[in-house]
PDB file of N, CA and C in Angstrom:
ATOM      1  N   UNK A   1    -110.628 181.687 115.876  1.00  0.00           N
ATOM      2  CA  UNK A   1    -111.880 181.679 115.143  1.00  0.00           C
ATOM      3  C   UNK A   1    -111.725 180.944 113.826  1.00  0.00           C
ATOM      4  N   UNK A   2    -112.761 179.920 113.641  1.00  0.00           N
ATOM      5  CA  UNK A   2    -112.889 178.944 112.247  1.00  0.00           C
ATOM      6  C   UNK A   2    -113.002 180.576 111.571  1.00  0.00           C
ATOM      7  N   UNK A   3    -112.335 180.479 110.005  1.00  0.00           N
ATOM      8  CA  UNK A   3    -112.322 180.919 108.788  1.00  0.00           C
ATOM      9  C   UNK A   3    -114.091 181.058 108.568  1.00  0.00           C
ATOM     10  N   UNK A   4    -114.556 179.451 108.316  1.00  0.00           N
ATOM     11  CA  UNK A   4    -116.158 179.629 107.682  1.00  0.00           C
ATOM     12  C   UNK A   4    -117.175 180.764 108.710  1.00  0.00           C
ATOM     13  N   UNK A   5    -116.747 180.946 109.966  1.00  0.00           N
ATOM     14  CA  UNK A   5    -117.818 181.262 110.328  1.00  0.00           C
ATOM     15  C   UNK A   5    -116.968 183.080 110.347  1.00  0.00           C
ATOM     16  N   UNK A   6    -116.130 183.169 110.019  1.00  0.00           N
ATOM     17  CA  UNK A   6    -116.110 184.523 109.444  1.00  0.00           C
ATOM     18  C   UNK A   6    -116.586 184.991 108.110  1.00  0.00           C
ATOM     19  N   UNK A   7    -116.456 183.779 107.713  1.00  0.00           N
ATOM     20  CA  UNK A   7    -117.016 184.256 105.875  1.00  0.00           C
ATOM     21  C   UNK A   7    -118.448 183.643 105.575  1.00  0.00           C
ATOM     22  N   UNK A   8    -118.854 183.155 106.825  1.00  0.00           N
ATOM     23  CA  UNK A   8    -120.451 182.649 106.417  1.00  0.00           C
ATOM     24  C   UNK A   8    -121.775 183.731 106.461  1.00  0.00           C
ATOM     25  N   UNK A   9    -120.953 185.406 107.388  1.00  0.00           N
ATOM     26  CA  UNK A   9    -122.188 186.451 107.050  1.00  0.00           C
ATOM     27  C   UNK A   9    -122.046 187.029 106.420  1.00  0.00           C
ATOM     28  N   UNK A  10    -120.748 187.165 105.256  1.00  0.00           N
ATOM     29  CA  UNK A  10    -120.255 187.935 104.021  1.00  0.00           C
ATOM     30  C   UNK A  10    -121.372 186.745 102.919  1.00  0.00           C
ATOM     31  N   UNK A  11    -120.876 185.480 103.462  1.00  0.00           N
ATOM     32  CA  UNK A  11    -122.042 184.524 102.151  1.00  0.00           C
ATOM     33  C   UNK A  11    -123.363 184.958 102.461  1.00  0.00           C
ATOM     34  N   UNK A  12    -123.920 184.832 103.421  1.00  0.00           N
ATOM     35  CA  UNK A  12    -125.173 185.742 103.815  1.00  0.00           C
ATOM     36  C   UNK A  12    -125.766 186.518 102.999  1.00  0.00           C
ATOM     37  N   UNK A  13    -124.860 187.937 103.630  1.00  0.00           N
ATOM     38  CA  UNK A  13    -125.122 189.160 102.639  1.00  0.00           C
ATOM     39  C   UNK A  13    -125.109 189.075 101.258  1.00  0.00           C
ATOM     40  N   UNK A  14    -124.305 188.185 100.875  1.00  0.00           N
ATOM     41  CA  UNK A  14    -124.204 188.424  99.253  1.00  0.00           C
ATOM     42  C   UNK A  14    -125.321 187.841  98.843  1.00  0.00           C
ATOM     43  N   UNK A  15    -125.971 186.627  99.219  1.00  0.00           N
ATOM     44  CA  UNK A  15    -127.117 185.823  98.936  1.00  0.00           C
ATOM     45  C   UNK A  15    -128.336 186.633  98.876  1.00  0.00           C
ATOM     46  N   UNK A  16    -128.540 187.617  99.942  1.00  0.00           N
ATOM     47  CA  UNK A  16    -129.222 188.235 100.304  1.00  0.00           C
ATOM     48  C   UNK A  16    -129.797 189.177  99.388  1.00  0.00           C
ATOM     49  N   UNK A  17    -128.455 189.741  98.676  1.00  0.00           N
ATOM     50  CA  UNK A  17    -128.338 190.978  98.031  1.00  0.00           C
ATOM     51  C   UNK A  17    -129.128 190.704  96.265  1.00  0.00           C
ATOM     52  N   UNK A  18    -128.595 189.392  96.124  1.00  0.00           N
ATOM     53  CA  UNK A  18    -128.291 188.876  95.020  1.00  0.00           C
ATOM     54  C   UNK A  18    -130.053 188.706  95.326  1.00  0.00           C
ATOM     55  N   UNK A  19    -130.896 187.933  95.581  1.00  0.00           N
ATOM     56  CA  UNK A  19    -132.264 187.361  95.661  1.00  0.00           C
ATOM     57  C   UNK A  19    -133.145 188.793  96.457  1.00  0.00           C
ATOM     58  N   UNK A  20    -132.783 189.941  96.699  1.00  0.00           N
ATOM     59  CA  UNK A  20    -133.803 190.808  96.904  1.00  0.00           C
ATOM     60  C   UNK A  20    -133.358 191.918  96.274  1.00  0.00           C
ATOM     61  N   UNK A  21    -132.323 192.085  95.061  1.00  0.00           N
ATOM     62  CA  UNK A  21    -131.651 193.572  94.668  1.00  0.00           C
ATOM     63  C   UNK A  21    -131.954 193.039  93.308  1.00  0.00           C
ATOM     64  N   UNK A  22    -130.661 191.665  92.802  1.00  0.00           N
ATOM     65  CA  UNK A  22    -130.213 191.672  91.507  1.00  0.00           C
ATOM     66  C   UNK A  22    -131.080 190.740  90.818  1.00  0.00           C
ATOM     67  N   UNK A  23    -131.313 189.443  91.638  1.00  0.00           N
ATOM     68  CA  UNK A  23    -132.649 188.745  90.414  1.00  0.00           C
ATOM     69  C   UNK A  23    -133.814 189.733  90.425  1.00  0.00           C
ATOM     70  N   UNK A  24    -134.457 190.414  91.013  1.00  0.00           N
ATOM     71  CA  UNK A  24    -135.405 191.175  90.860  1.00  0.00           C
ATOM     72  C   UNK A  24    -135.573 192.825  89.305  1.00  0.00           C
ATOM     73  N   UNK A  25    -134.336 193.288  89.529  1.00  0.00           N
ATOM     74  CA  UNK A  25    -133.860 193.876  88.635  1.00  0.00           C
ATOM     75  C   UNK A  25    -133.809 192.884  87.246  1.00  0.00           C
ATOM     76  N   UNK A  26    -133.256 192.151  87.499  1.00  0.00           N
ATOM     77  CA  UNK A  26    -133.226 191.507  85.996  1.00  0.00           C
ATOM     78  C   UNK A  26    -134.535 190.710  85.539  1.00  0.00           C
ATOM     79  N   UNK A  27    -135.333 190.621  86.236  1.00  0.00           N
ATOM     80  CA  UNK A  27    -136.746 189.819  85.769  1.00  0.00           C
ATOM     81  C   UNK A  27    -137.563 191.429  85.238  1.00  0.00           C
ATOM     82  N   UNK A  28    -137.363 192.125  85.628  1.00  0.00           N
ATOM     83  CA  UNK A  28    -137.946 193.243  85.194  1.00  0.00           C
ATOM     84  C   UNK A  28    -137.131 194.226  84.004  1.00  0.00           C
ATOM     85  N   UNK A  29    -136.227 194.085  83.974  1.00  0.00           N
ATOM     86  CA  UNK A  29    -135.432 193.960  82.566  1.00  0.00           C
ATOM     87  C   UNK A  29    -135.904 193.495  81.550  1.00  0.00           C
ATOM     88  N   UNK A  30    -135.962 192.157  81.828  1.00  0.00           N
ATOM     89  CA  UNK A  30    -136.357 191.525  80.933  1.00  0.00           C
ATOM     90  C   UNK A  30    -137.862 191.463  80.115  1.00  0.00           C
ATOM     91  N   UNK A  31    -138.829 191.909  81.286  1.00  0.00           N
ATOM     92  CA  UNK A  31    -140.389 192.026  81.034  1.00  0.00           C
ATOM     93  C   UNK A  31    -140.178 193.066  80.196  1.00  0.00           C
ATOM     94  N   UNK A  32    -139.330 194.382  80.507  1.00  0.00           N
ATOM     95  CA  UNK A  32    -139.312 195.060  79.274  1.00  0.00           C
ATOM     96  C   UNK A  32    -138.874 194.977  78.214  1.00  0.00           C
ATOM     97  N   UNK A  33    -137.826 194.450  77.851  1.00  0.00           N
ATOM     98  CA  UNK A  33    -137.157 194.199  76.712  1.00  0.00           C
ATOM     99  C   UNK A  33    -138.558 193.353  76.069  1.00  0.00           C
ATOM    100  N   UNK A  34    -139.307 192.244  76.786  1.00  0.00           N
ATOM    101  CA  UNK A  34    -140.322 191.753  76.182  1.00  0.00           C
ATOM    102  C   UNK A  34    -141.467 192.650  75.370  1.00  0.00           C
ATOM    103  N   UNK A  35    -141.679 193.237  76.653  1.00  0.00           N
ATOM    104  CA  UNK A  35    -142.700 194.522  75.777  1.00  0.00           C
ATOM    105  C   UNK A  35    -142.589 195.297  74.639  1.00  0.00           C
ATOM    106  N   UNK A  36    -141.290 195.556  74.687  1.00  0.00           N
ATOM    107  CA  UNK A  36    -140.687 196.559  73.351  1.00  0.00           C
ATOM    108  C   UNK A  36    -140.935 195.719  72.831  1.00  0.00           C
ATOM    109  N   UNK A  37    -140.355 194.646  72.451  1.00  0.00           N
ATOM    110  CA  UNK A  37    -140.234 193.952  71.173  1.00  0.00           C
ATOM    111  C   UNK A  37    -141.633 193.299  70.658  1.00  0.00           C
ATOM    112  N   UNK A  38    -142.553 193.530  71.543  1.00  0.00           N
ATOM    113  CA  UNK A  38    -144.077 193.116  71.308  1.00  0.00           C
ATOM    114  C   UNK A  38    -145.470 194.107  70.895  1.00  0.00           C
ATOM    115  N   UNK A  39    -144.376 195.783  70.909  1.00  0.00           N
ATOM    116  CA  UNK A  39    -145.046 196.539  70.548  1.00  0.00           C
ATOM    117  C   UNK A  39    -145.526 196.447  69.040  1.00  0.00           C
ATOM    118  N   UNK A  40    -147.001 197.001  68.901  1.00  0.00           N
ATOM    119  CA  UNK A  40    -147.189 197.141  67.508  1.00  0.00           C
ATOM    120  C   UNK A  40    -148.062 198.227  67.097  1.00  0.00           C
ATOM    121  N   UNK A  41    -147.638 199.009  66.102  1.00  0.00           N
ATOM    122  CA  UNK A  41    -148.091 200.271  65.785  1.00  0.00           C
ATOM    123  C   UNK A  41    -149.450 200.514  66.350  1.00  0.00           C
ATOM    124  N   UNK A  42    -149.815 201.775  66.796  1.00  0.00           N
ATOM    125  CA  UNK A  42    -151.083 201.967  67.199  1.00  0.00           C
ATOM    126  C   UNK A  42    -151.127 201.562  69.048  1.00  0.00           C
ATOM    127  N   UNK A  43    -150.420 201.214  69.118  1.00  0.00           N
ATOM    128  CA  UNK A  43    -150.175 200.753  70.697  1.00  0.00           C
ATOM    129  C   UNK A  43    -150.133 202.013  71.528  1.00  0.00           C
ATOM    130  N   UNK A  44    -150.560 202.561  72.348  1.00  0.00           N
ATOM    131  CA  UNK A  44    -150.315 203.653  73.727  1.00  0.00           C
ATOM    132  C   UNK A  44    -148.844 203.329  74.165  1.00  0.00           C
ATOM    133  N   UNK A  45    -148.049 204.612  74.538  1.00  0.00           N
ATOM    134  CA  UNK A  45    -147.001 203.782  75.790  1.00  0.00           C
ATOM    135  C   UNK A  45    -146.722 205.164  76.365  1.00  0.00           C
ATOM    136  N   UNK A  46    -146.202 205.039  77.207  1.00  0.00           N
ATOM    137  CA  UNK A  46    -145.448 205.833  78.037  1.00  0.00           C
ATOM    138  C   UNK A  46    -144.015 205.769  78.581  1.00  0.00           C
ATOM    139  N   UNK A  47    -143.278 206.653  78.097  1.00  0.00           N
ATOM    140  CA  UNK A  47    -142.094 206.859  78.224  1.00  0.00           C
ATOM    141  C   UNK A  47    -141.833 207.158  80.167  1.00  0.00           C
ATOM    142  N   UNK A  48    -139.752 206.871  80.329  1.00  0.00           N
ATOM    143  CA  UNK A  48    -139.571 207.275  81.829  1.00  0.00           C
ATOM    144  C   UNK A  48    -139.997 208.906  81.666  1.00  0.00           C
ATOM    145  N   UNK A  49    -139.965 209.627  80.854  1.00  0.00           N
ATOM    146  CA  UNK A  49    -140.257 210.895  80.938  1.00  0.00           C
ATOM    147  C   UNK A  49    -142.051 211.592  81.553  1.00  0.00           C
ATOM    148  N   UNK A  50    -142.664 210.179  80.986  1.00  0.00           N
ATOM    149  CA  UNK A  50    -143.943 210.773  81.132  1.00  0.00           C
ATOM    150  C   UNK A  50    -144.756 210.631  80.244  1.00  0.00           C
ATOM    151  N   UNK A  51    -144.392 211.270  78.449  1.00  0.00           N
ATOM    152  CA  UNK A  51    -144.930 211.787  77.874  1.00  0.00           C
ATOM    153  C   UNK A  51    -145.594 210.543  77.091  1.00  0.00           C
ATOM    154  N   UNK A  52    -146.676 210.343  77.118  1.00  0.00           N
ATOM    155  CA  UNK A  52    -147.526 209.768  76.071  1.00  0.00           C
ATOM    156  C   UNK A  52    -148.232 210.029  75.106  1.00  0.00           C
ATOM    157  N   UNK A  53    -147.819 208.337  74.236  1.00  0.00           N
ATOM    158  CA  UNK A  53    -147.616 208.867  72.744  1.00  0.00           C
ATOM    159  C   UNK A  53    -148.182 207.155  72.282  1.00  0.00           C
ATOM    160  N   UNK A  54    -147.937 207.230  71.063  1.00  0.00           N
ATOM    161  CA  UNK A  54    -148.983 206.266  70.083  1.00  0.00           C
ATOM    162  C   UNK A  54    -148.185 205.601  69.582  1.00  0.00           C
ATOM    163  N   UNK A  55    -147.242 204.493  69.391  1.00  0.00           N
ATOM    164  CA  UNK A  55    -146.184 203.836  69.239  1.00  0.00           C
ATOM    165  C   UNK A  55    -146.644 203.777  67.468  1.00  0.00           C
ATOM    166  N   UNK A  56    -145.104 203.640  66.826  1.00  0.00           N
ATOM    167  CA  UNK A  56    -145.281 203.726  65.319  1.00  0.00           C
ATOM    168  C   UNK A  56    -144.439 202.785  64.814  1.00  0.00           C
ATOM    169  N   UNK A  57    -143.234 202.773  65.107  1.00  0.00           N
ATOM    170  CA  UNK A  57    -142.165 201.575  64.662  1.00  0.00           C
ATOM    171  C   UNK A  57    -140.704 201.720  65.930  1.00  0.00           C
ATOM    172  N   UNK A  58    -140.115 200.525  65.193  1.00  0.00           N
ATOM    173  CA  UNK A  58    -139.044 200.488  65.962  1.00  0.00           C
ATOM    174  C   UNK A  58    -137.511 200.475  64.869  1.00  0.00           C
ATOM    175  N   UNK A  59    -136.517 201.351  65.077  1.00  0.00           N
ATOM    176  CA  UNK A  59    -135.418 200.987  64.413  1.00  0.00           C
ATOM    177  C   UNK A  59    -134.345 201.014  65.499  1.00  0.00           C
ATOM    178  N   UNK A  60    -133.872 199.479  65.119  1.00  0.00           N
ATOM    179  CA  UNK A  60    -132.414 199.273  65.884  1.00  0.00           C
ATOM    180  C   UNK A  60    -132.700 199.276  67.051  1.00  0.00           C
ATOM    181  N   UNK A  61    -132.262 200.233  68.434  1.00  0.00           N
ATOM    182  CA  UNK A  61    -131.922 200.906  69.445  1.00  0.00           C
ATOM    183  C   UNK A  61    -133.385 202.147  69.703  1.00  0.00           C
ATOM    184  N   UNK A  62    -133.767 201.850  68.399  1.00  0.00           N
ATOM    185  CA  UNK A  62    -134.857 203.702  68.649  1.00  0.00           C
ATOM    186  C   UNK A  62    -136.184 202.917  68.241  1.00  0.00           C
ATOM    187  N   UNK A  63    -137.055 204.248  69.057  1.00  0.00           N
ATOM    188  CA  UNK A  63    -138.534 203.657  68.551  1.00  0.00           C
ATOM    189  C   UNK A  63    -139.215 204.984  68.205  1.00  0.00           C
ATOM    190  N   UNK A  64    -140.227 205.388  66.947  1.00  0.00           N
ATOM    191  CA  UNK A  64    -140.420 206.994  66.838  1.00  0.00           C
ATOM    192  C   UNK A  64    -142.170 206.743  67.588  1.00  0.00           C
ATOM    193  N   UNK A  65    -142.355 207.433  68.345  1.00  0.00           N
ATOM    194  CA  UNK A  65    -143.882 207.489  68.539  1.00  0.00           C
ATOM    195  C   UNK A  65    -144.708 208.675  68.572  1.00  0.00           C
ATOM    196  N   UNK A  66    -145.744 208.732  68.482  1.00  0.00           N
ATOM    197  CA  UNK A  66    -146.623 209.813  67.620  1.00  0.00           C
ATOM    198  C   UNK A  66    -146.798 210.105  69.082  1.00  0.00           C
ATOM    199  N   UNK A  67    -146.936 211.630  69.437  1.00  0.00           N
ATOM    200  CA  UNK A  67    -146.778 212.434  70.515  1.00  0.00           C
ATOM    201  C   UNK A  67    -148.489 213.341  70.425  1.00  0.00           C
ATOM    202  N   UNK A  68    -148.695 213.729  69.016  1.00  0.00           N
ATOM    203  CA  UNK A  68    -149.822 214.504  68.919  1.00  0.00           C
ATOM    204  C   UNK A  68    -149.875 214.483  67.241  1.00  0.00           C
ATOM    205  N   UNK A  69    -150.923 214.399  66.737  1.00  0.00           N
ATOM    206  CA  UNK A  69    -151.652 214.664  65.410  1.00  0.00           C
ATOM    207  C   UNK A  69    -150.601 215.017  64.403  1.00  0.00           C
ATOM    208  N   UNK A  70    -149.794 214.176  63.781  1.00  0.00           N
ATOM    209  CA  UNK A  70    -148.396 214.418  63.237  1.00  0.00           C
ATOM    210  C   UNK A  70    -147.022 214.928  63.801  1.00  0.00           C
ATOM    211  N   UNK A  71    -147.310 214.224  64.570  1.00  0.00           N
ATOM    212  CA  UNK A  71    -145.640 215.107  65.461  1.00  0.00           C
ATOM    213  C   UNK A  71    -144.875 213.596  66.176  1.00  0.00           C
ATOM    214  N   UNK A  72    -144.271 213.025  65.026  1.00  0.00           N
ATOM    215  CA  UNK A  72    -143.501 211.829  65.622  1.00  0.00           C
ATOM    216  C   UNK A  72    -142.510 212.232  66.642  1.00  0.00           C
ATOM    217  N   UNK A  73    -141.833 211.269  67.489  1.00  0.00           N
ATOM    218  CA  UNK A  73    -140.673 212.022  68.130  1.00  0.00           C
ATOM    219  C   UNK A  73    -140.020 210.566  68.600  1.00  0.00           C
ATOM    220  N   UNK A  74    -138.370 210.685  68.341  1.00  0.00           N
ATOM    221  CA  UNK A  74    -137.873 209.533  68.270  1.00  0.00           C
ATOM    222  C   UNK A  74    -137.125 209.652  69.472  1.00  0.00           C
ATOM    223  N   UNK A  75    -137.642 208.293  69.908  1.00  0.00           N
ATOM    224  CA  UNK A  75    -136.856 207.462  71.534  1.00  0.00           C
ATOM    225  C   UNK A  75    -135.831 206.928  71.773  1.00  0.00           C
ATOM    226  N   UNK A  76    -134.828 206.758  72.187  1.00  0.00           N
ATOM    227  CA  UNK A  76    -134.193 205.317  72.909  1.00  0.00           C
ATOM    228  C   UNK A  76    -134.958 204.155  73.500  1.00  0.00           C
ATOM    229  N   UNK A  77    -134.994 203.061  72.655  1.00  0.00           N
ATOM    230  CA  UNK A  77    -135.734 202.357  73.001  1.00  0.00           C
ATOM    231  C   UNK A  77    -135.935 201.701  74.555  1.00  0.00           C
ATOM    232  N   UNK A  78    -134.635 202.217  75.530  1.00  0.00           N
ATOM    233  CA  UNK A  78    -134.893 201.531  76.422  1.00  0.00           C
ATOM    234  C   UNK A  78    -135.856 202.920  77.353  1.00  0.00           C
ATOM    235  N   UNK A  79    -136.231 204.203  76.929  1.00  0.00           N
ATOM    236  CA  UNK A  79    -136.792 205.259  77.292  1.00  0.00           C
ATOM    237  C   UNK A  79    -138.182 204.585  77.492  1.00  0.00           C
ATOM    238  N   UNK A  80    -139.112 203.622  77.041  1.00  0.00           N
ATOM    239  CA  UNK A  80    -140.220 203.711  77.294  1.00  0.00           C
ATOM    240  C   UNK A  80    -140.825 202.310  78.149  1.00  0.00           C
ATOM    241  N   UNK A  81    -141.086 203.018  79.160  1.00  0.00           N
ATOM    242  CA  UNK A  81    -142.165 202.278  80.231  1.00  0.00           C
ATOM    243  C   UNK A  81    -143.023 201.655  80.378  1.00  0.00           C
ATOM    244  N   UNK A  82    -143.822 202.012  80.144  1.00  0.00           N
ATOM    245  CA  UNK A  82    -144.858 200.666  79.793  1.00  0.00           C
ATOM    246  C   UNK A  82    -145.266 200.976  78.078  1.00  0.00           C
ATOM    247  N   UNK A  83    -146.326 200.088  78.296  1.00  0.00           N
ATOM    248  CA  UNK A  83    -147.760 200.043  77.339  1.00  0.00           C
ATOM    249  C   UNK A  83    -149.039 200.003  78.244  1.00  0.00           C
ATOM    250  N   UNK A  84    -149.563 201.226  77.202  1.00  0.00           N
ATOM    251  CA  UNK A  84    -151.130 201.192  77.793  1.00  0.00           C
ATOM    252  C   UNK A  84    -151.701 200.115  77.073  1.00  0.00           C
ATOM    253  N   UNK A  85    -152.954 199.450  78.028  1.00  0.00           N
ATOM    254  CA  UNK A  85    -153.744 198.503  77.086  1.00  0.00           C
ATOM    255  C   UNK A  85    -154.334 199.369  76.159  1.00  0.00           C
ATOM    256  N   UNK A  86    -154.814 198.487  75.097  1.00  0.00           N
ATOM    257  CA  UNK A  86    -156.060 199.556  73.954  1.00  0.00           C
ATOM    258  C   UNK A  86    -155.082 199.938  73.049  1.00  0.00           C
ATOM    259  N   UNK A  87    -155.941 200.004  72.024  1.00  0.00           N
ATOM    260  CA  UNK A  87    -155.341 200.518  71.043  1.00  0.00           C
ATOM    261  C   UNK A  87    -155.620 201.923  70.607  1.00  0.00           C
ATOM    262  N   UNK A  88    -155.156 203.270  69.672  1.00  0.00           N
ATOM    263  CA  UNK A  88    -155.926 204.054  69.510  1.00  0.00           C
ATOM    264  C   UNK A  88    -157.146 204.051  68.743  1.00  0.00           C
ATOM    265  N   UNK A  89    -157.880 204.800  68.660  1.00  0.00           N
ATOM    266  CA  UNK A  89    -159.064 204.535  68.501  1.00  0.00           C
ATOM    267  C   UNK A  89    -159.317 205.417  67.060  1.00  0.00           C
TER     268      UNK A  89
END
């Protein structure tokens, strides 16, 4: 048995893996990292937890967002999920 055509369904798979696992993951990485950094006070978001809250600032690594009527509560910035459209009102 030729070598290539033993290692041509290992190239396969990896191709495979790489264009339906890992570029996909990283384009969506990246949309977030976009978002964070495009947040601006008064913004809606929602954390992986759930809890939505009213975005306020960002420091470093952390972001604090308003949870309810004075009650900041500080994130890991990579903790939050989207943005709602709208602003608060």
């Amino acid at each position: 048995m030729d070598i290539l055509t033993m290692v041509f369904p290992f190239l396969i798979l990896i191709l495979a893996l790489y264009f339906f696992i890992i570029m996909p993951q990283q384009r969506e990485e990246k949309r977030r990292r976009e978002m964070i950094q495009k947040l601006q006070r008064g913004d809606k978001v929602v954390t992986e937890s759930g809890i939505v809250g009213t975005f306020l600032e960002r420091r470093d690594d952390e972001v604090i967002i308003e949870v309810s009527a004075g009650v900041p509560v500080r994130f890991k910035a990579w903790a939050i999920r989207e943005a709602i459209n709208g602003k608060k009102n």
